[in-house]
C-alpha atoms as a PDB file:
ATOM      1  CA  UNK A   1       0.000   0.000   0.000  1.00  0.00           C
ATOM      2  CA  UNK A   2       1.418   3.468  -1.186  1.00  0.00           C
ATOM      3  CA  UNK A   3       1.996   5.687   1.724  1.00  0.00           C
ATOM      4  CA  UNK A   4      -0.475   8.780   2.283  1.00  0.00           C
ATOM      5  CA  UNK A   5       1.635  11.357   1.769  1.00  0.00           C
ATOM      6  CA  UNK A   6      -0.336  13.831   3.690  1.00  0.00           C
ATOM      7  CA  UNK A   7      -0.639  11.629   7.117  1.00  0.00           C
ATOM      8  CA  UNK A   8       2.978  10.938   6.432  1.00  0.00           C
ATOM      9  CA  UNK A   9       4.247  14.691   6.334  1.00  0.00           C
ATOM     10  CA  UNK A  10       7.036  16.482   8.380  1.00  0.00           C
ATOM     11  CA  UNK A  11       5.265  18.751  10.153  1.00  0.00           C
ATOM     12  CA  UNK A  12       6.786  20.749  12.628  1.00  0.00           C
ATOM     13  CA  UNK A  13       8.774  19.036  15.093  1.00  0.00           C
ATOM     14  CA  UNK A  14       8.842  20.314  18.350  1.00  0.00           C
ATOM     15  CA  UNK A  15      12.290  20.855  18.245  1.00  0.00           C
ATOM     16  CA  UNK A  16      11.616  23.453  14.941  1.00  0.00           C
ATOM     17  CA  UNK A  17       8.995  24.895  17.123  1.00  0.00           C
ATOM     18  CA  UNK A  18      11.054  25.421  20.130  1.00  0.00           C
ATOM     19  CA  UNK A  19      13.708  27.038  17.958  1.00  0.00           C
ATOM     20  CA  UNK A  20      11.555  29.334  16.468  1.00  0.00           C
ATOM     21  CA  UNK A  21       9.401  30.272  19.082  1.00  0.00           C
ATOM     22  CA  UNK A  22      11.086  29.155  22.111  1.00  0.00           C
ATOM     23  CA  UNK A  23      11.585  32.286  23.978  1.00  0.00           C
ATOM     24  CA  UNK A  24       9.038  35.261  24.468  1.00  0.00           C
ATOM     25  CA  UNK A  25      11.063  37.391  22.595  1.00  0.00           C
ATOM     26  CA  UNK A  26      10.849  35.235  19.622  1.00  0.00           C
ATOM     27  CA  UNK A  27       7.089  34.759  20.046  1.00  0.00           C
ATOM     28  CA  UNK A  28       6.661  38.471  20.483  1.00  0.00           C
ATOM     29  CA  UNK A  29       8.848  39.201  16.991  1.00  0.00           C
ATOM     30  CA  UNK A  30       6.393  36.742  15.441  1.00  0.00           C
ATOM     31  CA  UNK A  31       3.482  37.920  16.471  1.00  0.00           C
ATOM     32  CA  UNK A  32       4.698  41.452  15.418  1.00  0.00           C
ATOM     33  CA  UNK A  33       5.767  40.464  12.299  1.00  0.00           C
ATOM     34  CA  UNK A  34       1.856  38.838  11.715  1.00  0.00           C
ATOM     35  CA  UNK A  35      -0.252  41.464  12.704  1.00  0.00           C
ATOM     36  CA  UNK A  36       1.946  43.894  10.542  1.00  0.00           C
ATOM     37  CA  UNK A  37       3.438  42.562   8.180  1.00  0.00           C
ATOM     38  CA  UNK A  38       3.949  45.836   6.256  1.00  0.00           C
ATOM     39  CA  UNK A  39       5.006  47.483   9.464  1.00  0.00           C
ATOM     40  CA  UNK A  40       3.203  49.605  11.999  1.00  0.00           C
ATOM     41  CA  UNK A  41      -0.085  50.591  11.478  1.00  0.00           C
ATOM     42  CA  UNK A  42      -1.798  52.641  14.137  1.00  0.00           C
ATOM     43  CA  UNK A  43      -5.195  50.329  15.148  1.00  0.00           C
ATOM     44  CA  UNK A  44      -6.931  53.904  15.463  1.00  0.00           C
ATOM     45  CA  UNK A  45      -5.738  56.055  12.141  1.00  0.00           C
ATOM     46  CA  UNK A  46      -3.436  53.695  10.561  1.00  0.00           C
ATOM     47  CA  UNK A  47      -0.766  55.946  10.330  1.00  0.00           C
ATOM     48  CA  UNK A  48       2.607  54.280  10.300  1.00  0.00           C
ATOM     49  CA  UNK A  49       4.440  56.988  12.271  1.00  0.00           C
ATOM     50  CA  UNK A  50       5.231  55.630  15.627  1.00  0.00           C
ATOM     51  CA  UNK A  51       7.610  55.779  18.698  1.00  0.00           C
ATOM     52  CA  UNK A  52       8.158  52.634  21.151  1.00  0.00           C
ATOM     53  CA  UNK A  53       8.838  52.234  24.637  1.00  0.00           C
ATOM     54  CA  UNK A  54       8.807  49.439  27.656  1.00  0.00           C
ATOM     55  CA  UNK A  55       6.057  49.660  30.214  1.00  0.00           C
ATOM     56  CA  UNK A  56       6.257  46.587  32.875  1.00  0.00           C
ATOM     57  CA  UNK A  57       8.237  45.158  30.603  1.00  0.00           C
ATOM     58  CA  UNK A  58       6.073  44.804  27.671  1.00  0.00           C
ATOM     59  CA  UNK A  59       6.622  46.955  24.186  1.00  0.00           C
ATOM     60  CA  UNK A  60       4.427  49.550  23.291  1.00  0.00           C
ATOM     61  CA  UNK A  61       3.851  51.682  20.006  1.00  0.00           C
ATOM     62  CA  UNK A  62       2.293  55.072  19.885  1.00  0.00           C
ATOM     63  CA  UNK A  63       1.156  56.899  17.179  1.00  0.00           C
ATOM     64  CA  UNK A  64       2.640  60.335  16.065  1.00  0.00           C
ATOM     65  CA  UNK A  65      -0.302  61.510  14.691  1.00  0.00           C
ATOM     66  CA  UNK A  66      -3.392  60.357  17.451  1.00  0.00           C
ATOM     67  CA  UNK A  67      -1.294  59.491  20.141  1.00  0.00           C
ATOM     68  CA  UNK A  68      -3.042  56.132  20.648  1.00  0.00           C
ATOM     69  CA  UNK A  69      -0.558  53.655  22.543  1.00  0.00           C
ATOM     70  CA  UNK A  70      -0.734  49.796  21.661  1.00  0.00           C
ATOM     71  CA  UNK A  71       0.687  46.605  22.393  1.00  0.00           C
ATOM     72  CA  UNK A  72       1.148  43.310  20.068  1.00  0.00           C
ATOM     73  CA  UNK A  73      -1.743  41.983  22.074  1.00  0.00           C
ATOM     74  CA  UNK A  74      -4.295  44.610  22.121  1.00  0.00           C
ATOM     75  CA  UNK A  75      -7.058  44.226  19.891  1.00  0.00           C
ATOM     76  CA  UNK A  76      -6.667  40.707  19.377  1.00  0.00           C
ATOM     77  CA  UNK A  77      -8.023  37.094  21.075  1.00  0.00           C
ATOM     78  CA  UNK A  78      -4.683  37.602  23.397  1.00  0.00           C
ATOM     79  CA  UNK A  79      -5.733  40.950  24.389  1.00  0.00           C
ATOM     80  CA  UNK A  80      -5.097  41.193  28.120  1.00  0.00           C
ATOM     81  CA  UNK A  81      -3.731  37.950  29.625  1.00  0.00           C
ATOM     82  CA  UNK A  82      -1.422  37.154  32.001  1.00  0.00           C
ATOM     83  CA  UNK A  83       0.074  34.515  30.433  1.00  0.00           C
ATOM     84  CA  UNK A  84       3.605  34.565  28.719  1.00  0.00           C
ATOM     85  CA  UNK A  85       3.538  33.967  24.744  1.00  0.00           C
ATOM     86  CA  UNK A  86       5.486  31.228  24.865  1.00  0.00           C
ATOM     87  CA  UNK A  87       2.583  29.630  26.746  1.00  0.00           C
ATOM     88  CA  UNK A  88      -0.049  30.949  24.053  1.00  0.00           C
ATOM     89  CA  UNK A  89       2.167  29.268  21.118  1.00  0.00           C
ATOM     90  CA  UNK A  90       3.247  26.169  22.613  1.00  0.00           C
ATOM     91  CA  UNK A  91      -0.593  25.848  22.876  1.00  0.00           C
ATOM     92  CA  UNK A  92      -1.318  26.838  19.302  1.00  0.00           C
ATOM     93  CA  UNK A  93       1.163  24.196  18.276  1.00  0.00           C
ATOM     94  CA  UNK A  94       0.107  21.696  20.260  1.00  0.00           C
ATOM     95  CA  UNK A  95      -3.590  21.889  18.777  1.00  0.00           C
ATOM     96  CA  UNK A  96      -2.287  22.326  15.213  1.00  0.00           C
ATOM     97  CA  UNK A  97       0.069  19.571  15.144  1.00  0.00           C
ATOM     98  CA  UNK A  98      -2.016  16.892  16.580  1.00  0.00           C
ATOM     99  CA  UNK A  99      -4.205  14.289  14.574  1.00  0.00           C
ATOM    100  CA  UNK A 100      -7.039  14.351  17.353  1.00  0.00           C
ATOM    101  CA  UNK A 101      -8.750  16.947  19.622  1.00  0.00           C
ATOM    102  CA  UNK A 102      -6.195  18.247  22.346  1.00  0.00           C
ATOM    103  CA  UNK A 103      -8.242  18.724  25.737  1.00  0.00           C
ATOM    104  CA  UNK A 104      -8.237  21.416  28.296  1.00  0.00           C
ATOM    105  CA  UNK A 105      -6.548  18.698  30.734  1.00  0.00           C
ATOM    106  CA  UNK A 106      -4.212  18.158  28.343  1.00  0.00           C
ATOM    107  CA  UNK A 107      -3.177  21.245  27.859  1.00  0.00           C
ATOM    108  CA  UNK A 108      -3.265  22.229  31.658  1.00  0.00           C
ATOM    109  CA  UNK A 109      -0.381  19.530  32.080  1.00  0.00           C
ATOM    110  CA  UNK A 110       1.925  20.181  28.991  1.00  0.00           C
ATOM    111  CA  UNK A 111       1.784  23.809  29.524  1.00  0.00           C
ATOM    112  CA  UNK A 112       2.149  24.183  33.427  1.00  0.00           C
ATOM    113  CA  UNK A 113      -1.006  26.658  34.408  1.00  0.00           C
ATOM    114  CA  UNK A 114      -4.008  25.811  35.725  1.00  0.00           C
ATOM    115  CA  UNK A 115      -7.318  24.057  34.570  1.00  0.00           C
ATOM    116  CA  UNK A 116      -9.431  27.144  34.550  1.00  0.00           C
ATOM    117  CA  UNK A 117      -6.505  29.556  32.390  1.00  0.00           C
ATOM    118  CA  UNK A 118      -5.627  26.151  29.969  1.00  0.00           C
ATOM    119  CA  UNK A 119      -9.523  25.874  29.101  1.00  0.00           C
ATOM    120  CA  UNK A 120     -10.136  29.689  28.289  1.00  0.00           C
ATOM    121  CA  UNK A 121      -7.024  29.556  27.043  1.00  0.00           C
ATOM    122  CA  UNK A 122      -8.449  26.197  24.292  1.00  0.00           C
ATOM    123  CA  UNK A 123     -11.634  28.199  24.113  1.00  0.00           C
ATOM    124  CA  UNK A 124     -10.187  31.349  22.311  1.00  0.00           C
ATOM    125  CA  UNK A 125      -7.983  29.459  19.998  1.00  0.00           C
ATOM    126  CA  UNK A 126     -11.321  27.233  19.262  1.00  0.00           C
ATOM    127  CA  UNK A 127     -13.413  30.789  18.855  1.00  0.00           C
ATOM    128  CA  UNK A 128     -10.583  31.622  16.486  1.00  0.00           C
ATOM    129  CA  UNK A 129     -10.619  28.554  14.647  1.00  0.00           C
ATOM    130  CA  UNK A 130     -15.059  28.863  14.249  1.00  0.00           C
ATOM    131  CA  UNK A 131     -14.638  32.642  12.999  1.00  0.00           C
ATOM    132  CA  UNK A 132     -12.099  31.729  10.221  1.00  0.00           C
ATOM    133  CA  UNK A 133     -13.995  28.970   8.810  1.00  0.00           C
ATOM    134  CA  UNK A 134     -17.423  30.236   8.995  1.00  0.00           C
ATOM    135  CA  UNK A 135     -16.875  32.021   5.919  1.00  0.00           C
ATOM    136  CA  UNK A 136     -15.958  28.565   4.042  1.00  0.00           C
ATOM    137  CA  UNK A 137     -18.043  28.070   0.779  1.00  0.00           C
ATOM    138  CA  UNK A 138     -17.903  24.666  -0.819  1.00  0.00           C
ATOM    139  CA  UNK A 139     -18.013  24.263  -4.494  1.00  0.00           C
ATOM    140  CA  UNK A 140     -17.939  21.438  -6.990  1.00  0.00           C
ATOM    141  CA  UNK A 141     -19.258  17.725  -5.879  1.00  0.00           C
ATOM    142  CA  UNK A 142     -20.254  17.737  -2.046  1.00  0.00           C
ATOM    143  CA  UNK A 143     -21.137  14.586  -0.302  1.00  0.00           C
ATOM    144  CA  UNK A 144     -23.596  15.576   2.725  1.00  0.00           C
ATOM    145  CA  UNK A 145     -24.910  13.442   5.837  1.00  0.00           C
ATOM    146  CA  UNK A 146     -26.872  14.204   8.847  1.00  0.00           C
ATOM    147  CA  UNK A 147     -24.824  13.184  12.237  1.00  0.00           C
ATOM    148  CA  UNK A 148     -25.432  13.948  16.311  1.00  0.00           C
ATOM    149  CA  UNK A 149     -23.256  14.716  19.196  1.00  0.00           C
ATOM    150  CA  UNK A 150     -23.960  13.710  22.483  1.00  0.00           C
ATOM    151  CA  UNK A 151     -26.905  11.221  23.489  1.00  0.00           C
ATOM    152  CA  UNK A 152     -25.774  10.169  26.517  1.00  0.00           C
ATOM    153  CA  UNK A 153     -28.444   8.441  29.171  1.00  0.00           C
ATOM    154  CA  UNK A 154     -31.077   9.516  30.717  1.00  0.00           C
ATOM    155  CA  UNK A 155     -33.311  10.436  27.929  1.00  0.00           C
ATOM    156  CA  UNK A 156     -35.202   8.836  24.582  1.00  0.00           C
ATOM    157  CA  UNK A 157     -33.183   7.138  22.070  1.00  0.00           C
ATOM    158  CA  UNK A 158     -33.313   8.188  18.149  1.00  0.00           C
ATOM    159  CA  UNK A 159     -33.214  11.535  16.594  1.00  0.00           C
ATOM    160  CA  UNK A 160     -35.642  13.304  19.044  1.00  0.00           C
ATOM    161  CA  UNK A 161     -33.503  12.829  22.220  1.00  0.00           C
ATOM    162  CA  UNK A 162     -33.291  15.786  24.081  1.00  0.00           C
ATOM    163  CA  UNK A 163     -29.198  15.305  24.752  1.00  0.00           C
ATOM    164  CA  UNK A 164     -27.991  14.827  20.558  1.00  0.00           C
ATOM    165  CA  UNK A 165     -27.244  18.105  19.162  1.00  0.00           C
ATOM    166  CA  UNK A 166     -27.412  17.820  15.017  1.00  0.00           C
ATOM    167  CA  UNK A 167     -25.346  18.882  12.733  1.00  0.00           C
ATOM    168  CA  UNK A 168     -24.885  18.458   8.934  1.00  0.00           C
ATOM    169  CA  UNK A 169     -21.404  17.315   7.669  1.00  0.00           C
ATOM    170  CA  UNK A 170     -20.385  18.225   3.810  1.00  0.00           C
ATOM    171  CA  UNK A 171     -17.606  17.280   1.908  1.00  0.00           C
ATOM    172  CA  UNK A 172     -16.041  18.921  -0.697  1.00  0.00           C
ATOM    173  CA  UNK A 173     -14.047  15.736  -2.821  1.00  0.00           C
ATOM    174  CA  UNK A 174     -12.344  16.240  -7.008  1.00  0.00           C
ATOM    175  CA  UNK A 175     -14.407  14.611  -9.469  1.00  0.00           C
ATOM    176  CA  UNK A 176     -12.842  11.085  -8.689  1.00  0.00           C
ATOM    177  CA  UNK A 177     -13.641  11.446  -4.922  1.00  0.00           C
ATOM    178  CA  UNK A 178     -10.496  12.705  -3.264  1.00  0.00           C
ATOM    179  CA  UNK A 179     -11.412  14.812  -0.105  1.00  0.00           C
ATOM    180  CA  UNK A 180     -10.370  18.646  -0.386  1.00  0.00           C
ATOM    181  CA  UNK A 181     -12.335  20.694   2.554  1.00  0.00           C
ATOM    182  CA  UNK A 182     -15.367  19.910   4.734  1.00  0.00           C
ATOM    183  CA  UNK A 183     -17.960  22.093   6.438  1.00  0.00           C
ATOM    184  CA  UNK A 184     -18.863  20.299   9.922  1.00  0.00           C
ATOM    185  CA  UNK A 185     -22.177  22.990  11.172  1.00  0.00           C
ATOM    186  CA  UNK A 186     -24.622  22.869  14.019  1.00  0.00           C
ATOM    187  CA  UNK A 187     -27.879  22.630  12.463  1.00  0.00           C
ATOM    188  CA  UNK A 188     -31.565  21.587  13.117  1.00  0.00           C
ATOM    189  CA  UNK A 189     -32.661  19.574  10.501  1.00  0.00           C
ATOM    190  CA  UNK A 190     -35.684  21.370   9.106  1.00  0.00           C
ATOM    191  CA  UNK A 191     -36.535  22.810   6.014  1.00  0.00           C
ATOM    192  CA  UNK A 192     -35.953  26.355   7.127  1.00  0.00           C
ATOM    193  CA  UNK A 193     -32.733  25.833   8.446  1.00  0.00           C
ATOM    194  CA  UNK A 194     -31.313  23.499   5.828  1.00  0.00           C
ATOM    195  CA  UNK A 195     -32.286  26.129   3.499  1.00  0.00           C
ATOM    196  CA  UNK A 196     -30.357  28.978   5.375  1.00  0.00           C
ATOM    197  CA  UNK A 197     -27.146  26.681   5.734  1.00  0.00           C
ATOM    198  CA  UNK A 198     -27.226  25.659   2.334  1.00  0.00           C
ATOM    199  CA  UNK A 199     -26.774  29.453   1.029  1.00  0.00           C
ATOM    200  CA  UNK A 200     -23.916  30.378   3.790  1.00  0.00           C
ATOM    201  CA  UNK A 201     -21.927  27.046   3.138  1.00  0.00           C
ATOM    202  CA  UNK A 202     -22.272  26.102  -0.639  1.00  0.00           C
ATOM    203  CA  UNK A 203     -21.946  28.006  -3.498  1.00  0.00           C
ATOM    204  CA  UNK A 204     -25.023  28.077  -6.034  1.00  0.00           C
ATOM    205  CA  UNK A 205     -23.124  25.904  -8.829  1.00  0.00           C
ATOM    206  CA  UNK A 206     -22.039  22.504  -6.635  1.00  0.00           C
ATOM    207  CA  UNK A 207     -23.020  19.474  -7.130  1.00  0.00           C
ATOM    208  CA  UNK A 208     -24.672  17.717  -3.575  1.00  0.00           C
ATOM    209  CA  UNK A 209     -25.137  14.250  -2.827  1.00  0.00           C
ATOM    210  CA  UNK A 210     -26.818  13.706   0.167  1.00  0.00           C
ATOM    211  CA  UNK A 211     -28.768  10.389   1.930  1.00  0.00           C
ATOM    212  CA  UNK A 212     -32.724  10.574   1.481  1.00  0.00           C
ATOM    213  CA  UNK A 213     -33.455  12.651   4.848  1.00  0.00           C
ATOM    214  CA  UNK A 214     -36.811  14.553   3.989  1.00  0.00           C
ATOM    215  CA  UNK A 215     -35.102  17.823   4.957  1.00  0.00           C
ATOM    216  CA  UNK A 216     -31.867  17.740   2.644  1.00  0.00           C
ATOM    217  CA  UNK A 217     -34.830  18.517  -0.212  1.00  0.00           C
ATOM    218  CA  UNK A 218     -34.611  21.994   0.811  1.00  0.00           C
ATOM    219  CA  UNK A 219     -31.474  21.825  -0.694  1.00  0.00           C
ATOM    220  CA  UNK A 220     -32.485  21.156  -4.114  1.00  0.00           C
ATOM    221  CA  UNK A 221     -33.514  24.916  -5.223  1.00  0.00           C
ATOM    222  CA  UNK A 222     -30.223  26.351  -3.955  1.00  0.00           C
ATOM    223  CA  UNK A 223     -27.723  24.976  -5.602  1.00  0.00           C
ATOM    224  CA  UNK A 224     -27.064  23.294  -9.172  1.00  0.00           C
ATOM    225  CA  UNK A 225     -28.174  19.742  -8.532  1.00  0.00           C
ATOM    226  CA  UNK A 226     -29.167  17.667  -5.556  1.00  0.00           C
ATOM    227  CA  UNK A 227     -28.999  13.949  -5.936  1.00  0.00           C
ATOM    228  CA  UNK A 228     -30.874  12.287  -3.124  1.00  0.00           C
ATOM    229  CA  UNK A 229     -29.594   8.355  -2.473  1.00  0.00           C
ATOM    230  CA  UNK A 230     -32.276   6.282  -0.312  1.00  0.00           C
ATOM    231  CA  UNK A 231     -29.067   4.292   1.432  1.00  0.00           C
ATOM    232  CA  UNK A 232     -30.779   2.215   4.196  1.00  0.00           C
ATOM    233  CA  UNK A 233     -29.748   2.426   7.930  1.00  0.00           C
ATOM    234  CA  UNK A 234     -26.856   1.093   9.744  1.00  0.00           C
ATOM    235  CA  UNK A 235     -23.476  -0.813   7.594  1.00  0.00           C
ATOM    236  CA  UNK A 236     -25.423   0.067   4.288  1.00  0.00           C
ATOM    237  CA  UNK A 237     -25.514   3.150   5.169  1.00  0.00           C
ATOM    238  CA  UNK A 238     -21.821   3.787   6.132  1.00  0.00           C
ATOM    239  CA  UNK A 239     -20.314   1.915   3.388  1.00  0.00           C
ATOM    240  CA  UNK A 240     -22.380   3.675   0.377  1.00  0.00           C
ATOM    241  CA  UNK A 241     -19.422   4.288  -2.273  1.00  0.00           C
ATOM    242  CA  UNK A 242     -20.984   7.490  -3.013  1.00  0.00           C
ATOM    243  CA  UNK A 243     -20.787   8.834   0.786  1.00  0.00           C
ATOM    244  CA  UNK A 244     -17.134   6.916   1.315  1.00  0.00           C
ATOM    245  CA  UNK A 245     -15.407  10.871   2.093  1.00  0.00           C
ATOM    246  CA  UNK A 246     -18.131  12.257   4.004  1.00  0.00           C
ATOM    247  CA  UNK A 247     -18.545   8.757   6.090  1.00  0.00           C
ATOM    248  CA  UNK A 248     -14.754   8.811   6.903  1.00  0.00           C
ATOM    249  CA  UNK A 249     -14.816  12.064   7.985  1.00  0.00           C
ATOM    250  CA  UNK A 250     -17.729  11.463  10.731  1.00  0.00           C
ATOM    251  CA  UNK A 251     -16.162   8.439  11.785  1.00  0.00           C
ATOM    252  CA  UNK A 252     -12.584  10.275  12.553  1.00  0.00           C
ATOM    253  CA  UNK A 253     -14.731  12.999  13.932  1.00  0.00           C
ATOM    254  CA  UNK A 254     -16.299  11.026  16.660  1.00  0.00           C
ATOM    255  CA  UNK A 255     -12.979   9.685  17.170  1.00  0.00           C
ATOM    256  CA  UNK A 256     -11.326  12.743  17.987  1.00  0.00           C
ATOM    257  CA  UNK A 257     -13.895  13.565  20.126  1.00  0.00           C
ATOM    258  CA  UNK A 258     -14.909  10.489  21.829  1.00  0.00           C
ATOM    259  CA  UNK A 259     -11.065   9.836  22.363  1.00  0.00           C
ATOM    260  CA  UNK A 260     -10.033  13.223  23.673  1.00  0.00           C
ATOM    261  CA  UNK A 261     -12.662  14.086  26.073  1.00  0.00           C
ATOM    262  CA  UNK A 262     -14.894  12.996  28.550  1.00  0.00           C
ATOM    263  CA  UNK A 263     -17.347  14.867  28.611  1.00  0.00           C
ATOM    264  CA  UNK A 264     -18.240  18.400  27.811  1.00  0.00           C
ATOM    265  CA  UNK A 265     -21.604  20.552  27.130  1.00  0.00           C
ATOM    266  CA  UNK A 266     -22.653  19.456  23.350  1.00  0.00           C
ATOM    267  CA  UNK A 267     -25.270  22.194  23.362  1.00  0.00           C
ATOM    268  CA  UNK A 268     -23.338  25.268  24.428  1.00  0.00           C
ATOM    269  CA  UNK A 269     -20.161  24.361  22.578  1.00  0.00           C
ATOM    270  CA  UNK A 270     -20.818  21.535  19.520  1.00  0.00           C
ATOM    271  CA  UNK A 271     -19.639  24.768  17.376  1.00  0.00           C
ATOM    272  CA  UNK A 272     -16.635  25.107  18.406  1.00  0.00           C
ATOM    273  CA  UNK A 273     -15.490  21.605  19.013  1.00  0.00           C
ATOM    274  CA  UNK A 274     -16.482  20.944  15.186  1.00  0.00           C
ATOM    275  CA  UNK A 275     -14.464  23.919  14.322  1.00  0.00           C
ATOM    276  CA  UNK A 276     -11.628  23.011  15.738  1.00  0.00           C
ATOM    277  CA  UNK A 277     -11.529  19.265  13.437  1.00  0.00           C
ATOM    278  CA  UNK A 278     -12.701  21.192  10.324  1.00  0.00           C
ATOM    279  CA  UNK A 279     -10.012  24.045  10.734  1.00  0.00           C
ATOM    280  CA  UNK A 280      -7.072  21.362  11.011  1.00  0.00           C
ATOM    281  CA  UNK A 281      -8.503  18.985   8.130  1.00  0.00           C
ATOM    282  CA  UNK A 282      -9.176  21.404   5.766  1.00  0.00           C
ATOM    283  CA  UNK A 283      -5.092  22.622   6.219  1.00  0.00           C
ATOM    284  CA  UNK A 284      -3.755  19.394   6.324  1.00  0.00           C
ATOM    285  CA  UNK A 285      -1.915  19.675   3.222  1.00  0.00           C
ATOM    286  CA  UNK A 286       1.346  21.994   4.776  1.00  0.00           C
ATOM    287  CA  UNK A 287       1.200  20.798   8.600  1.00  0.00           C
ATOM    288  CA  UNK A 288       4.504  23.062   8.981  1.00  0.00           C
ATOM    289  CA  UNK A 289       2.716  26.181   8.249  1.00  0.00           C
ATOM    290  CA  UNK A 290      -0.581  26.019  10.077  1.00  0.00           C
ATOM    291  CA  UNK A 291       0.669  27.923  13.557  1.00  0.00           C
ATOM    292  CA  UNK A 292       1.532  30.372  11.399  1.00  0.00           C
ATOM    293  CA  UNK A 293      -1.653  30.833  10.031  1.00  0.00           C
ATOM    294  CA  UNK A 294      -3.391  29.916  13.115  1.00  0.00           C
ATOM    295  CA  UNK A 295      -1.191  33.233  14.545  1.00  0.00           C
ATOM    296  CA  UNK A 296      -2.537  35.409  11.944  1.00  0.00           C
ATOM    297  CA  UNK A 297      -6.053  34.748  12.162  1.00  0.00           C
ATOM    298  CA  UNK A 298      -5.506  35.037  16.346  1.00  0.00           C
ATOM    299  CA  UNK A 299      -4.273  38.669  15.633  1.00  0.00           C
ATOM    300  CA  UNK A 300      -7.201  39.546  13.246  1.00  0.00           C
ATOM    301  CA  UNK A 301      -9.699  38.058  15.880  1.00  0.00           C
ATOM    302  CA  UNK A 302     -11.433  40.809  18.762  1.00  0.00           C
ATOM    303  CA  UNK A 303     -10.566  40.298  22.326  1.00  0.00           C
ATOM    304  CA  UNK A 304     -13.335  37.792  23.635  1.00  0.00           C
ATOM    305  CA  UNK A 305     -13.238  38.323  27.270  1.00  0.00           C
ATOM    306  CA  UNK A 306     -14.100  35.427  29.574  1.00  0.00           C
ATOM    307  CA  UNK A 307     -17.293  35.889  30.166  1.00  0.00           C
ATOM    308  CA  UNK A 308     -18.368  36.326  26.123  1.00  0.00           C
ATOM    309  CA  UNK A 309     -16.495  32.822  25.363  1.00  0.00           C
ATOM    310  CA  UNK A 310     -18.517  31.213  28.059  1.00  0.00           C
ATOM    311  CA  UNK A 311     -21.791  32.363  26.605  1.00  0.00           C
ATOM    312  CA  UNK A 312     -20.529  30.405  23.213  1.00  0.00           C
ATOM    313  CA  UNK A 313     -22.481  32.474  21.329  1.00  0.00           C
ATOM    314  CA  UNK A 314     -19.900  34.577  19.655  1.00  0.00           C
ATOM    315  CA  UNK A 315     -19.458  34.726  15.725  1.00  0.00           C
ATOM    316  CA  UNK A 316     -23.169  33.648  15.171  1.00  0.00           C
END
């Protein structure tokens, strides 16, 4: 069997990582570097004009023209903490570098702060991750399927139990079925909202293929075809040929998951937990160059203060 050459990348190593970003002076050059990559820009009037200076030992810029003062971290998810950068992107590459889901716990232990500071901490990067992809359009031939988190006991089994929070899963695959991007979304599966996701995530000329759910008809107005396959329940089901991507995709999904964590609250945070496997898979391709753009999106993303993140319903 020919090796996958995209499971089998480089990466990069830890050792890479610690000699690019293994000081906080390194990791504040970086992050510098990202959120200006033409040089200083004043946040307020853009005005490149600037002096610096050291306050409590962190750089600032101010503007010639308005005055305003700044830091790397203001304005963006890192905006006010307490925590060192080297902490912020050893946890960056820790997520972006590993096949599953990284948990808070995890993180907590390979990065040396507490439970409460690693899981904010997850929850930013996550927020990140959900506000760069939401924007995702898929084009071309789409496989679709309907899939559930959660279901745990007590409650009623099947579709209608109160603890399974659906979402649809889409595939974007070439003409001969290769996988290039997915769309993993929170949604209830009626016409209405089918409808709704269907113009946000696909454009109007793809190609769907989705399972004979009475809801995925909504589909069929928005887009250039919709091919609905009656495929049974159960190992029928899963092994369809035409749904091989999308089926794959759930199945390493609810591996990550089921594999990383415990337990945590479907309903208040499915989004981001989805986000977080869709962001890595659909940059699999160049594994040595996703902190970096994980970094750039960070500094394009607001400040989301504690309490915002914990209402998980930021970014829609």
């Amino acid at each position: 069997m020919a090796i996958n050459q995209v499971q089998f990348q480089r990466g990069l190593s830890m050792a890479e990582f610690l000699d690019k970003y293994g000081t906080e002076e390194k990791c504040h050059a970086a992050l510098a570097a990202s959120r200006w990559p033409e040089g200083y820009r004043c946040p307020a009037c853009r005005d490149e004009r600037h002096s610096t200076f050291v306050r409590q030992g962190r750089q600032h810029w101010q503007c010639y023209r308005c005055r305003t003062q700044t830091t790397v971290t203001a304005g963006t998810i890192f905006q006010a903490t307490k925590l060192p950068l080297t902490r912020w992107f050893l946890a960056m590459h820790l997520i972006t570098q590993a096949k599953n889901n990284v948990s808070a716990l995890e993180l907590k232990r390979h990065l040396g702060v507490r439970y409460k500071a690693a899981w904010l901490m997850k929850h930013k990067l996550l927020q990140v991750m959900a506000e760069r992809e939401d924007r995702r359009v898929l084009d071309g031939r789409v496989e679709i399927d309907d899939a559930y988190l959660g279901g745990e006991k007590p409650g009623k089994p099947g579709r209608g139990s109160e603890n399974k929070i659906s979402f649809v899963a889409a595939v974007q695959t070439t003409e001969s079925g290769k996988p290039i991007c997915i769309r993993l979304d929170r949604v209830a599966f009626t016409k209405e909202a089918l409808e709704a996701w269907t113009n946000k995530a696909l454009a109007a000329s793809a190609q769907v293929i989705s399972d004979g759910l009475h809801c995925f008809k909504a589909i069929a107005g928005e887009v250039a075809s919709h091919t609905a396959i009656v495929t049974g329940s159960g190992r029928q089901a899963a092994t369809h040929p035409e749904f091989r991507r999308v089926n794959t995709v759930l199945s390493n999904l609810k591996t990550a998951i089921s594999g990383t964590y415990h337990a945590f609250k479907f309903a208040k945070y499915a989004e981001r937990y989805l986000a977080e496997v869709q962001y890595r898979f659909n940059r699999r391709f160049d594994l040595s160059v996703i902190l970096i753009r994980l970094m750039r999106a960070a500094v394009l993303t607001r400040p989301r203060p504690e309490p915002v993140i914990r209402l998980a319903e930021v970014g829609g």
